[in-house]
N, C-alpha and C. Protein backbone atom coordinates (compact mmCIF):
# COMPACT_ATOMS: atom_id res chain seq x y z
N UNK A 1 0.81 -1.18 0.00
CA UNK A 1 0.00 0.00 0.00
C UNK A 1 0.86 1.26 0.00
N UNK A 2 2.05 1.43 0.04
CA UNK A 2 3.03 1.97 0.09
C UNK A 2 2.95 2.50 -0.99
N UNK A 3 3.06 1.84 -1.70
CA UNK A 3 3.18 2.26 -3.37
C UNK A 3 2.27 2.97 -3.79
N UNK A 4 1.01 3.18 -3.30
CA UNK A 4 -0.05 3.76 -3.73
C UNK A 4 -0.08 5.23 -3.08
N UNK A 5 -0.15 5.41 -1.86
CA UNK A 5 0.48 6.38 -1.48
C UNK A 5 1.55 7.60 -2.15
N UNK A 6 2.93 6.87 -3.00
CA UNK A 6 4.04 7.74 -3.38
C UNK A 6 3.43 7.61 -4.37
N UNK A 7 2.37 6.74 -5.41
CA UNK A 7 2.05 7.34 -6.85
C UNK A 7 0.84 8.67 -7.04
N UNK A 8 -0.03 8.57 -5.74
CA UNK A 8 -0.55 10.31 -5.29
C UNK A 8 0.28 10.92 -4.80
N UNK A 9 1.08 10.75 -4.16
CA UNK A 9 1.79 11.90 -4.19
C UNK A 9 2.56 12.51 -4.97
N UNK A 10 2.99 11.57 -6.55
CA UNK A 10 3.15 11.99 -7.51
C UNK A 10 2.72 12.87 -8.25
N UNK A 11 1.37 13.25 -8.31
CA UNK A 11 0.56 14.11 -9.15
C UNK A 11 0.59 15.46 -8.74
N UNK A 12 1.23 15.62 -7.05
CA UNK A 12 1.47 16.74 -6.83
C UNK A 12 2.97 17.65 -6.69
N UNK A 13 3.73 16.23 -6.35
CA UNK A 13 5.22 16.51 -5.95
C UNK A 13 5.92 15.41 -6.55
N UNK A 14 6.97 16.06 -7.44
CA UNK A 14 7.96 15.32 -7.86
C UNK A 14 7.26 14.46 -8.95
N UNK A 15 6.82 14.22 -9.63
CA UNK A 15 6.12 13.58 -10.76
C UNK A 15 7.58 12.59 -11.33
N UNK A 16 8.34 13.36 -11.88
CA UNK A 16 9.44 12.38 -12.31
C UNK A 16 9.87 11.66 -11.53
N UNK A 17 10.04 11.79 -10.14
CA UNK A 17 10.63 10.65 -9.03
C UNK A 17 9.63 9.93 -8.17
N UNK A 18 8.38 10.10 -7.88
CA UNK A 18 7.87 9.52 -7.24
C UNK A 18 6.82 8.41 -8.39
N UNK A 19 6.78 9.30 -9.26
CA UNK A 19 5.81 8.08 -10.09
C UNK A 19 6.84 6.61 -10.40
N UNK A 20 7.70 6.96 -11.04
CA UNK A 20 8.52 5.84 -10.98
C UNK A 20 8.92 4.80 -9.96
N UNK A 21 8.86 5.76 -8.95
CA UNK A 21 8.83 4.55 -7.50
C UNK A 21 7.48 3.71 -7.39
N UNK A 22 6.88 4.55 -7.56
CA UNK A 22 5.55 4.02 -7.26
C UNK A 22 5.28 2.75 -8.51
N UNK A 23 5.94 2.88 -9.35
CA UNK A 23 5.64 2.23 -10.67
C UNK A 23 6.38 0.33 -10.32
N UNK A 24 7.95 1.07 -9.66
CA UNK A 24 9.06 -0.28 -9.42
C UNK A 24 8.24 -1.22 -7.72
N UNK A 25 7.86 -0.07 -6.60
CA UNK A 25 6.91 -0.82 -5.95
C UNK A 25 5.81 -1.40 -6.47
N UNK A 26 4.99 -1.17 -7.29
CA UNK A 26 3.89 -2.07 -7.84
C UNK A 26 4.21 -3.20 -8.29
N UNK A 27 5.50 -3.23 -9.23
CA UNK A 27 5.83 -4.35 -10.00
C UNK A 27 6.70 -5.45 -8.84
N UNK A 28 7.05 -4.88 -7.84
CA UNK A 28 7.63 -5.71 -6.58
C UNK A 28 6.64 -6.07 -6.09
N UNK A 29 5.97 -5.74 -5.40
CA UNK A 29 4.77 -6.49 -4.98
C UNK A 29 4.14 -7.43 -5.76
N UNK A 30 3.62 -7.09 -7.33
CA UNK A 30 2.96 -8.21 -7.84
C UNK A 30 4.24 -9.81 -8.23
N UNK A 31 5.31 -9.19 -8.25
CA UNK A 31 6.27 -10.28 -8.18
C UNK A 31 6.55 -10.96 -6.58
N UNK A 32 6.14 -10.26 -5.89
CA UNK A 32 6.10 -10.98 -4.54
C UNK A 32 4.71 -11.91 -4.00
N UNK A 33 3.78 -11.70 -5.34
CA UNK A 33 2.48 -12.39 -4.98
C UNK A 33 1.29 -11.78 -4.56
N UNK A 34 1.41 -10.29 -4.48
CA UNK A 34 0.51 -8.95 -4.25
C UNK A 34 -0.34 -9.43 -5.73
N UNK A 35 -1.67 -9.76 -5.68
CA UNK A 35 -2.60 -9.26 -6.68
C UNK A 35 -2.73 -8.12 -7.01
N UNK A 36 -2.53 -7.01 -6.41
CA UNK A 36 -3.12 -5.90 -6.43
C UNK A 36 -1.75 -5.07 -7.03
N UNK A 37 -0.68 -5.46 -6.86
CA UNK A 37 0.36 -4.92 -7.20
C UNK A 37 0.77 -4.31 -8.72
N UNK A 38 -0.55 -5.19 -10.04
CA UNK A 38 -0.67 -4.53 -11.06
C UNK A 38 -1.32 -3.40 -11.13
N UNK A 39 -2.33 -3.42 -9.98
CA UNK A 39 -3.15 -2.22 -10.22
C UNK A 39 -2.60 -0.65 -9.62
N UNK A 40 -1.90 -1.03 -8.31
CA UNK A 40 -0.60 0.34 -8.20
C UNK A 40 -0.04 0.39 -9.38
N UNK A 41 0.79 -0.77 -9.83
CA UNK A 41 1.56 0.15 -11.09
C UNK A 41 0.46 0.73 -12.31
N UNK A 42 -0.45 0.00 -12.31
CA UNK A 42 -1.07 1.11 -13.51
C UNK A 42 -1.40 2.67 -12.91
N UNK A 43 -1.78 2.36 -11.45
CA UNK A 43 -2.26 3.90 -11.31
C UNK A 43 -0.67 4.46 -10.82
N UNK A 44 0.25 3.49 -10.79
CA UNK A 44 1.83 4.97 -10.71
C UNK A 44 1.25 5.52 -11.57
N UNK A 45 1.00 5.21 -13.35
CA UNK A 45 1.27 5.23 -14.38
C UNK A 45 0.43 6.56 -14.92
N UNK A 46 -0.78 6.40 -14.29
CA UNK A 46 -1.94 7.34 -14.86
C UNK A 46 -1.68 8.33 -13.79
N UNK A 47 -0.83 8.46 -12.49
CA UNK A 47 -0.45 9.55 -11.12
C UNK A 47 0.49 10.47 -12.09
N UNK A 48 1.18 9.99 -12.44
CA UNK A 48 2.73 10.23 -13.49
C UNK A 48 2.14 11.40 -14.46
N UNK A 49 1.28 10.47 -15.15
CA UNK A 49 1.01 11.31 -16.51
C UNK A 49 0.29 12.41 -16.03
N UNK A 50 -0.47 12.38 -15.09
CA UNK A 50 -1.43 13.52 -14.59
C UNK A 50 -0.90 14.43 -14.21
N UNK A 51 -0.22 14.37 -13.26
CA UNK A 51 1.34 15.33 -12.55
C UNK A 51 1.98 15.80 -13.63
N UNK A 52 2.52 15.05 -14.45
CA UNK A 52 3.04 16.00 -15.84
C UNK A 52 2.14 16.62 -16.32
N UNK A 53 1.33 16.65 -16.84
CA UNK A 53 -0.01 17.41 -17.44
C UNK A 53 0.15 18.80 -16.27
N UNK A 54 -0.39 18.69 -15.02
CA UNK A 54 -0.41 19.64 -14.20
C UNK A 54 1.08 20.72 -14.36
N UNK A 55 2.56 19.80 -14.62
CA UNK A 55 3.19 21.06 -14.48
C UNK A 55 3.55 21.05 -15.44
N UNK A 56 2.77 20.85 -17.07
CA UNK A 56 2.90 21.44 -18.31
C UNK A 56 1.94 22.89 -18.53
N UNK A 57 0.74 22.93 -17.58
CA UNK A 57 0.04 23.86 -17.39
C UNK A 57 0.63 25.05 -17.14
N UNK A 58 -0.20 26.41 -17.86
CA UNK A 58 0.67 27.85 -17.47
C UNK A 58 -0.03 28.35 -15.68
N UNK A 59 1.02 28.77 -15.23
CA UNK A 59 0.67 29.60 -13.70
C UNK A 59 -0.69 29.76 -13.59
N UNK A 60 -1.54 30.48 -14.59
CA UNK A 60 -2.03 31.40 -14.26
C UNK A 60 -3.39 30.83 -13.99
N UNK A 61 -3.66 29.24 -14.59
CA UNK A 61 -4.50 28.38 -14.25
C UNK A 61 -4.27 27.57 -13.36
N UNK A 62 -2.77 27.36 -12.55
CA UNK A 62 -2.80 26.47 -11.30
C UNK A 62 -2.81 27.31 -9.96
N UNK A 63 -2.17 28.42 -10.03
CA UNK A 63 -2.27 29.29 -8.96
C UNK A 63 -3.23 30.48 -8.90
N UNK A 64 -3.03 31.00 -7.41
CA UNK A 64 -4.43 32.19 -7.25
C UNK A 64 -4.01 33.68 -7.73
């Protein structure tokens, strides 16, 4: 559940480093026998892309 955790917190902080963690914990877990461990890595995956999207956005639509 770890993993799920650092792939939201991806979308806000650090997008390049935390999605990827979140991506290598998913795939550890489902290699450790975690069912669920595909479904963190897909959502690292879609945390990642979202977070990039957000800081491809100009200022003037993310801040007040």
């Amino acid at each position: 559940m770890f993993g799920v955790g650092v792939s939201a917190m991806a979308v806000f902080v650090a997008p390049y480093v935390l999605g990827p963690v979140g991506l290598v914990l998913g795939i550890v877990a489902y290699l450790r026998g975690e069912r669920r461990g595909l479904w963190v890595a897909a959502f690292a995956v879609v945390c990642t892309g979202l977070g990039l999207l957000l800081t491809l956005l100009p200022d003037k639509f993310v801040s007040n």
